[in-house]
N, C-alpha and C. Protein backbone atom coordinates (compact mmCIF):
# COMPACT_ATOMS: atom_id res chain seq x y z
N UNK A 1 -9.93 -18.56 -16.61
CA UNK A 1 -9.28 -17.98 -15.46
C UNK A 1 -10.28 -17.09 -14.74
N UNK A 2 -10.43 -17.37 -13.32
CA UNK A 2 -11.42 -16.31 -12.93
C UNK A 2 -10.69 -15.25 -11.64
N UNK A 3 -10.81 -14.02 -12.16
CA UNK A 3 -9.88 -13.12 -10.76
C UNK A 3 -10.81 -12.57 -10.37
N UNK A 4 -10.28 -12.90 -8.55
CA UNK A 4 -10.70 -11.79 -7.40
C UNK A 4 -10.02 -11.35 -6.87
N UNK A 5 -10.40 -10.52 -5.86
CA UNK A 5 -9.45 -9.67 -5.27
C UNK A 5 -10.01 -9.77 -3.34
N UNK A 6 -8.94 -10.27 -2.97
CA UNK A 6 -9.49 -10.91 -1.34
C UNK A 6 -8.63 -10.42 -0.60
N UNK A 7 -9.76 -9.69 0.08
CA UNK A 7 -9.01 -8.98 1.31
C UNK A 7 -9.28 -10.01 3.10
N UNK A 8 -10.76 -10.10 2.39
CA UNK A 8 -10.78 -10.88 3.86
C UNK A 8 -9.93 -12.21 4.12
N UNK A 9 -9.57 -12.43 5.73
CA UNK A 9 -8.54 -13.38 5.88
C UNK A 9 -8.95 -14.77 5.53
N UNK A 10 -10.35 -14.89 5.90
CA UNK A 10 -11.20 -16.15 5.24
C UNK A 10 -11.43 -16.89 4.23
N UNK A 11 -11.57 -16.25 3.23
CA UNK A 11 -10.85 -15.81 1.94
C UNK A 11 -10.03 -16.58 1.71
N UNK A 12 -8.33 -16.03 2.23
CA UNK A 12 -6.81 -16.06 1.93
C UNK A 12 -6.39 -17.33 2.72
N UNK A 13 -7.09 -17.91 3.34
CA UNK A 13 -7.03 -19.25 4.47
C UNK A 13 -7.71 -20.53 3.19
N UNK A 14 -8.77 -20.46 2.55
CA UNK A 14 -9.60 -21.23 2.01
C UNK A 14 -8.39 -21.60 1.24
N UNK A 15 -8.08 -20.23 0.12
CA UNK A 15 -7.51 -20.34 -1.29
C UNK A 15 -5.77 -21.03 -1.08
N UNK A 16 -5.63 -20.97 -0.12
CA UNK A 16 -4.22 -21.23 0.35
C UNK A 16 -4.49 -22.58 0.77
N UNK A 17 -5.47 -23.59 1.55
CA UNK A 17 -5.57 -24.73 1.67
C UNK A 17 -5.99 -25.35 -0.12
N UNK A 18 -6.79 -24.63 -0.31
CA UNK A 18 -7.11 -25.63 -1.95
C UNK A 18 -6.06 -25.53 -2.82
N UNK A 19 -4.93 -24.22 -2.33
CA UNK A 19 -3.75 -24.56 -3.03
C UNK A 19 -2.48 -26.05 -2.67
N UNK A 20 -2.89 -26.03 -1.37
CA UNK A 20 -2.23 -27.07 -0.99
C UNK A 20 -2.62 -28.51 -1.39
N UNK A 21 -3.90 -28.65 -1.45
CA UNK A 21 -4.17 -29.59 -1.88
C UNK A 21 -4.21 -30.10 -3.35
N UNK A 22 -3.79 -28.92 -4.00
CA UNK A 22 -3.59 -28.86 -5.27
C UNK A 22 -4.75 -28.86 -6.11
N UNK A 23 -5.82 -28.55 -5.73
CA UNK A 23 -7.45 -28.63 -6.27
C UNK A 23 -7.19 -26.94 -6.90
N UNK A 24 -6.24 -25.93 -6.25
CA UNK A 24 -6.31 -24.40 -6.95
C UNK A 24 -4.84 -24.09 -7.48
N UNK A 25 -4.73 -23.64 -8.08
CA UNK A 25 -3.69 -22.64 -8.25
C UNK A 25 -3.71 -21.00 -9.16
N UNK A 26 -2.91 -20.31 -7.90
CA UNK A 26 -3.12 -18.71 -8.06
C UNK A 26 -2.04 -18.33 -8.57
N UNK A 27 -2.13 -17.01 -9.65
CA UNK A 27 -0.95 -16.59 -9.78
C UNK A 27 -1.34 -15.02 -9.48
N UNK A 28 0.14 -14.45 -9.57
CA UNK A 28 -0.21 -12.92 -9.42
C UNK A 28 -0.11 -12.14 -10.17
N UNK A 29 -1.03 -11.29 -10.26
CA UNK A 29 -0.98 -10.32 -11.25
C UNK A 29 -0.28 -9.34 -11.60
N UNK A 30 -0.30 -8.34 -12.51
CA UNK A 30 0.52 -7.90 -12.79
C UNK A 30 0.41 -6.18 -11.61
N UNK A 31 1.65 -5.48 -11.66
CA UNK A 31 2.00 -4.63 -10.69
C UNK A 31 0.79 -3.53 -11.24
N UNK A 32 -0.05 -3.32 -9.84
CA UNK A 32 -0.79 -2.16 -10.72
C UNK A 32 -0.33 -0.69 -10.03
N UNK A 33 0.22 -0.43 -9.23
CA UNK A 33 0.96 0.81 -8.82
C UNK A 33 2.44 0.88 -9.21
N UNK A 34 2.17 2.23 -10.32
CA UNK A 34 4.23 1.99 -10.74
C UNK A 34 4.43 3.79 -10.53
N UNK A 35 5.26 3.65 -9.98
CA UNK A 35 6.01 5.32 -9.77
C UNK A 35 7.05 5.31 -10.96
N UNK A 36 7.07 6.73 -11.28
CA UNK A 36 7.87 6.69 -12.03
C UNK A 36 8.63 8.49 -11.81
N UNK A 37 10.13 8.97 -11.78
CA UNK A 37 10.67 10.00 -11.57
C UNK A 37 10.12 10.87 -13.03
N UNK A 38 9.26 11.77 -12.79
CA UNK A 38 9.43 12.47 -13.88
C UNK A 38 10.68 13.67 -13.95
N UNK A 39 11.35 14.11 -13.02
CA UNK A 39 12.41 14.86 -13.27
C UNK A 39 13.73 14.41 -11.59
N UNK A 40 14.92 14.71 -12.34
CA UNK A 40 15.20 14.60 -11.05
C UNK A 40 15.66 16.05 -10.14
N UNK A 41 15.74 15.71 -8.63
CA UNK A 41 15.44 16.88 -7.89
C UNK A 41 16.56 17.61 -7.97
N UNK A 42 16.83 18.85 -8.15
CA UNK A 42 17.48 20.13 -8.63
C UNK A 42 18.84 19.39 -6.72
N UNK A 43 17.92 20.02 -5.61
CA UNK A 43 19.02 20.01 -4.63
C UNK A 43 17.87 18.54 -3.61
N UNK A 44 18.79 17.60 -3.31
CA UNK A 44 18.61 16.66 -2.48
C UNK A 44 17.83 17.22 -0.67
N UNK A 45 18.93 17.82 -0.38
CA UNK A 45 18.66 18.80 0.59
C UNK A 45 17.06 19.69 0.74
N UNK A 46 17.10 19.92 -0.27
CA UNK A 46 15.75 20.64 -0.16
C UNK A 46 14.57 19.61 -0.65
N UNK A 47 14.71 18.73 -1.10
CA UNK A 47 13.72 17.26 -1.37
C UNK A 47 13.88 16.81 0.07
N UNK A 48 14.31 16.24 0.86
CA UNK A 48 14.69 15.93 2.02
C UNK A 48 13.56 16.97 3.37
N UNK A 49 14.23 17.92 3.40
CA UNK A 49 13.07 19.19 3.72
C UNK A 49 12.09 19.42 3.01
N UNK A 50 11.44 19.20 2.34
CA UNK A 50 10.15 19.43 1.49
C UNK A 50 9.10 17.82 1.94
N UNK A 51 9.68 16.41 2.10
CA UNK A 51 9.23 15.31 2.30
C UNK A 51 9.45 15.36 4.05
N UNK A 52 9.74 16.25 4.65
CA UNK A 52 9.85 15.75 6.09
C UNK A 52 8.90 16.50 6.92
N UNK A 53 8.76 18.06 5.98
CA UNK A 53 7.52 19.13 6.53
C UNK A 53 6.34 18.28 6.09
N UNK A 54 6.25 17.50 4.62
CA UNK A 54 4.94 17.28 4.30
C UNK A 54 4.52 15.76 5.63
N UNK A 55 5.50 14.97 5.99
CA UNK A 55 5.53 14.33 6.86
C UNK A 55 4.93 14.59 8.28
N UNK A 56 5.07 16.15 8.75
CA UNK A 56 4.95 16.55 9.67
C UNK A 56 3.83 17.30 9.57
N UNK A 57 3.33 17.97 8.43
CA UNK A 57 2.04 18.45 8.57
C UNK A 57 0.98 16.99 8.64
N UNK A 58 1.19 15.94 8.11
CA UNK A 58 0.28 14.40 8.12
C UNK A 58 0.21 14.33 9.56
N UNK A 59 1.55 14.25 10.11
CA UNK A 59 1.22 13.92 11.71
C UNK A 59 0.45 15.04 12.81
N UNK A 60 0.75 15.92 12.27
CA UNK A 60 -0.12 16.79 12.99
C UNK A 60 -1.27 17.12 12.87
N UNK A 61 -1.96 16.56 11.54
CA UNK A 61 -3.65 16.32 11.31
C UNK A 61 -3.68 15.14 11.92
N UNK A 62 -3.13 14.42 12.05
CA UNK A 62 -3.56 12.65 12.62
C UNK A 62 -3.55 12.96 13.96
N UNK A 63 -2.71 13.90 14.90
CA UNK A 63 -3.30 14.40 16.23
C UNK A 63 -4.03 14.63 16.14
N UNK A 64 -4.50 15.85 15.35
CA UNK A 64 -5.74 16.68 15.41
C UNK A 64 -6.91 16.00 15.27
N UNK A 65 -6.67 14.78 14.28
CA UNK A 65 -8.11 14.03 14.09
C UNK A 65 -8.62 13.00 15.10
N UNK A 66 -7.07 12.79 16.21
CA UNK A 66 -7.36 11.60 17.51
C UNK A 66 -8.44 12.36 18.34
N UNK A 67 -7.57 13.72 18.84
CA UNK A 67 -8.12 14.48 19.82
C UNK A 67 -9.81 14.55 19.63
N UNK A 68 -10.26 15.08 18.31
CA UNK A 68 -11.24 15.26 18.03
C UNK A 68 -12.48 14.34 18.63
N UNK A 69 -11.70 12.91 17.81
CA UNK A 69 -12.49 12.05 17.60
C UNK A 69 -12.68 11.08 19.36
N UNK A 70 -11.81 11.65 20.36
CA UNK A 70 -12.04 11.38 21.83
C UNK A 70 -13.24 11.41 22.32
């Protein structure tokens, strides 16, 4: 079995025709990002407000970094 990891579209065009032709076949691997709750949140409300400021401080560096970068 040999794994890569293909980002380019060139790539994902090739491996997808030699799949068709049946000369490849891919499978997928296993999940490598897993979240997991380590506790759950005391008040919803304040999770809610805590994920919408951190939301809003992101967008307001992503201005800050457009303007800059003008």
């Amino acid at each position: 079995m040999i794994t890569y990891r293909a980002e380019h579209p060139y790539i994902r065009c090739t491996s997808d025709y030699l799949g068709e032709q049946g000369m490849l076949e891919l499978q997928a691997s296993k999940v490598r990002l897993r979240y997991q709750r380590l506790r759950a949140p005391t008040s919803l409300t304040e999770l809610a407000t805590a994920l919408h400021q951190r939301a809003l401080k992101r967008e307001r560096a992503e201005l800050k970094r457009l303007k800059v970068a003008r």
